[in-house]
C-alpha atoms as a PDB file:
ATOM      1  CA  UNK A   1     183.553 109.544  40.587  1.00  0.00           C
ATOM      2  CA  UNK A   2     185.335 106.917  42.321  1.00  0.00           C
ATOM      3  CA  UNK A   3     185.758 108.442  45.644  1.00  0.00           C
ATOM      4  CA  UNK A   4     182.152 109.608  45.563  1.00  0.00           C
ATOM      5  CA  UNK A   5     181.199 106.278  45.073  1.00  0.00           C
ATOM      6  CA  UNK A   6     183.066 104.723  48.127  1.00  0.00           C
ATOM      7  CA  UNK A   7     182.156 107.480  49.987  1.00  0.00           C
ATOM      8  CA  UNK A   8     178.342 106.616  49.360  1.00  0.00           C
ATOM      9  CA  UNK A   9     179.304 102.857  49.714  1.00  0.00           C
ATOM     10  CA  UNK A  10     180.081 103.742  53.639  1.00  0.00           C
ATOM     11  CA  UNK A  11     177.633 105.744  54.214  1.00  0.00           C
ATOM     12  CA  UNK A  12     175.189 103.713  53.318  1.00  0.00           C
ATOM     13  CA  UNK A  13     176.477 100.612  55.306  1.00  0.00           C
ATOM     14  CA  UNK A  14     176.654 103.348  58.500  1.00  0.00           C
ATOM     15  CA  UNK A  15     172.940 103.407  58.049  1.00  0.00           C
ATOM     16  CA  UNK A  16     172.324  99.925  57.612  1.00  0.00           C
ATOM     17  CA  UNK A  17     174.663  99.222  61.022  1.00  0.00           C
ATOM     18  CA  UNK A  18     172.584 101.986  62.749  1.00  0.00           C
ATOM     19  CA  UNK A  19     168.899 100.256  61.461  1.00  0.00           C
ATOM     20  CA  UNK A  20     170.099  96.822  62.557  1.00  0.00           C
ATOM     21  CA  UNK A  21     171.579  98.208  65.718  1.00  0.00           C
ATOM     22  CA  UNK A  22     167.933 100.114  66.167  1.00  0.00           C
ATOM     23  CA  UNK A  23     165.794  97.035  65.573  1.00  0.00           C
ATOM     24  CA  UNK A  24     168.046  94.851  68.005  1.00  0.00           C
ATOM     25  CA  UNK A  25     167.611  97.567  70.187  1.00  0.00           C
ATOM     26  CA  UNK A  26     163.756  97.255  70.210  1.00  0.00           C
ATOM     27  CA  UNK A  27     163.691  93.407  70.109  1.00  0.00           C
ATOM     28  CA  UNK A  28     165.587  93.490  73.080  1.00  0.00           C
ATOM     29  CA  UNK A  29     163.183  95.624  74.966  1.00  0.00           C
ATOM     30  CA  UNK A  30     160.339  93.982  73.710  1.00  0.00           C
ATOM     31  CA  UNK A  31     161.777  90.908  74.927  1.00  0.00           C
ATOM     32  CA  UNK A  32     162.605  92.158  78.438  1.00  0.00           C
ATOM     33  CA  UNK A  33     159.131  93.112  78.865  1.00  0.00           C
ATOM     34  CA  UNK A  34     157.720  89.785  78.113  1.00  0.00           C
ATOM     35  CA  UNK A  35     160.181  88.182  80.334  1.00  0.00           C
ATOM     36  CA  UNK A  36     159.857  90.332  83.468  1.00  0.00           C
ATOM     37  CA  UNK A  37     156.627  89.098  84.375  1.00  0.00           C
ATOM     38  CA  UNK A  38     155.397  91.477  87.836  1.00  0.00           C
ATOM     39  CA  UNK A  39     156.165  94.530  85.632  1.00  0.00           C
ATOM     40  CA  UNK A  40     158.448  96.213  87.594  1.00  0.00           C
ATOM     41  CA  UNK A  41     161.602  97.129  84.939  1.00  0.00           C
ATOM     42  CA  UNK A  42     163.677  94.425  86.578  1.00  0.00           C
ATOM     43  CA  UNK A  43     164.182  90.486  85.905  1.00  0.00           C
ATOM     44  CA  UNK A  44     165.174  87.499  88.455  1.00  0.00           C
ATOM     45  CA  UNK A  45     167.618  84.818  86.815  1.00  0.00           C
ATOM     46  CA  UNK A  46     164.471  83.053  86.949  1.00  0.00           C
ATOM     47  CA  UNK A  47     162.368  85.443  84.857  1.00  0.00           C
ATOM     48  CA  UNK A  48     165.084  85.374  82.372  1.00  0.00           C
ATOM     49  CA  UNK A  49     165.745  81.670  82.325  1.00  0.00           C
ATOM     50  CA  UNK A  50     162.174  81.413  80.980  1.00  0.00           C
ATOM     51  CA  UNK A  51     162.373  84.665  78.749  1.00  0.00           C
ATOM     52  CA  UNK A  52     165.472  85.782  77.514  1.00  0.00           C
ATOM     53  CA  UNK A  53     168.049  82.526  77.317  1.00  0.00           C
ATOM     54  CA  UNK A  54     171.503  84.722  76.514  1.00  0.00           C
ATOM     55  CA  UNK A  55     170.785  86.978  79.421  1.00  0.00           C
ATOM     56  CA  UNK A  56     170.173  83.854  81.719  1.00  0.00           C
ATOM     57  CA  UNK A  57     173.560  82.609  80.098  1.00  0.00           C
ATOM     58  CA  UNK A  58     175.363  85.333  81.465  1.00  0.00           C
ATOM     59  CA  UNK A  59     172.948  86.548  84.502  1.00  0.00           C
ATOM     60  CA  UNK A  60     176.161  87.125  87.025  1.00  0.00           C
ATOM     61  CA  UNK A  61     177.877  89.272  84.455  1.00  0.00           C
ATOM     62  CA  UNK A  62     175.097  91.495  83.590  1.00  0.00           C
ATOM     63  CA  UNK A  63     174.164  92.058  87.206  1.00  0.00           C
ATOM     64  CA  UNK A  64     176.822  94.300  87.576  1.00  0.00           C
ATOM     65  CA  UNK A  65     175.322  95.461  91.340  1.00  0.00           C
ATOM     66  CA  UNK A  66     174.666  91.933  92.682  1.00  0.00           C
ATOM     67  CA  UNK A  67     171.624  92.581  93.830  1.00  0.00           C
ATOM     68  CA  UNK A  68     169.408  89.382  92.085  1.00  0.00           C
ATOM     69  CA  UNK A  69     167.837  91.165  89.002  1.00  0.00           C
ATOM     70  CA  UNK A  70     168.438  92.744  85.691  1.00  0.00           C
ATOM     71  CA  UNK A  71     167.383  96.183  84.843  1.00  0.00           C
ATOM     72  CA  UNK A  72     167.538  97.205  81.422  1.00  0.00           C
ATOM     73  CA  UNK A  73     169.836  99.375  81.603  1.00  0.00           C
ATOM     74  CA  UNK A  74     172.259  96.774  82.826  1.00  0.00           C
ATOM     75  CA  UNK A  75     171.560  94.530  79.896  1.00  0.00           C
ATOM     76  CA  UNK A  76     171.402  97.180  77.018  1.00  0.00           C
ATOM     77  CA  UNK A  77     175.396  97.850  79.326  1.00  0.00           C
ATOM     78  CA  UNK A  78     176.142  94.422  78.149  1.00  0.00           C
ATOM     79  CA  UNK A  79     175.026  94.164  75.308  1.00  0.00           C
ATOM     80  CA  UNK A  80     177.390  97.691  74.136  1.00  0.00           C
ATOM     81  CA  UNK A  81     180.474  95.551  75.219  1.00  0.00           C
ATOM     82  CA  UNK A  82     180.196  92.974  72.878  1.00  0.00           C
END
């Protein structure tokens, strides 16, 4: 009864970790898409300076191609590492 118990325990805080992970997920690309304001998938250091702080914060790291903007792909990439 024990061990059934712990094993429930775990699997429901593996489905908790997956919901929050989902809904920071979302947030994330809800937030990109207010922040990259000419709608085309990508944002400047400016565009995130005014819409997504963190991602300003640590613009050169997440730009992993140098190339001036964000996709995000590149910051969903970052975000995995942490």
């Amino acid at each position: 009864m024990k061990q059934l118990f712990c094993v429930l325990c775990l699997i429901g805080a593996t489905t908790v970790a997956y919901a929050e992970n989902d809904f920071m997920i979302k947030l994330m690309e809800e937030r990109f898409k207010n922040a990259d304001k000419n709608s085309d998938n990508q944002i400047t250091l400016e565009e995130a300076e005014n819409g997504m702080p963190r991602v300003a914060a640590h613009f050169d790291v997440i730009d992993v191609d140098k190339n001036g903007y964000a996709s995000l792909e590149e910051i969903k990439a970052a975000m995995a590492k942490l």
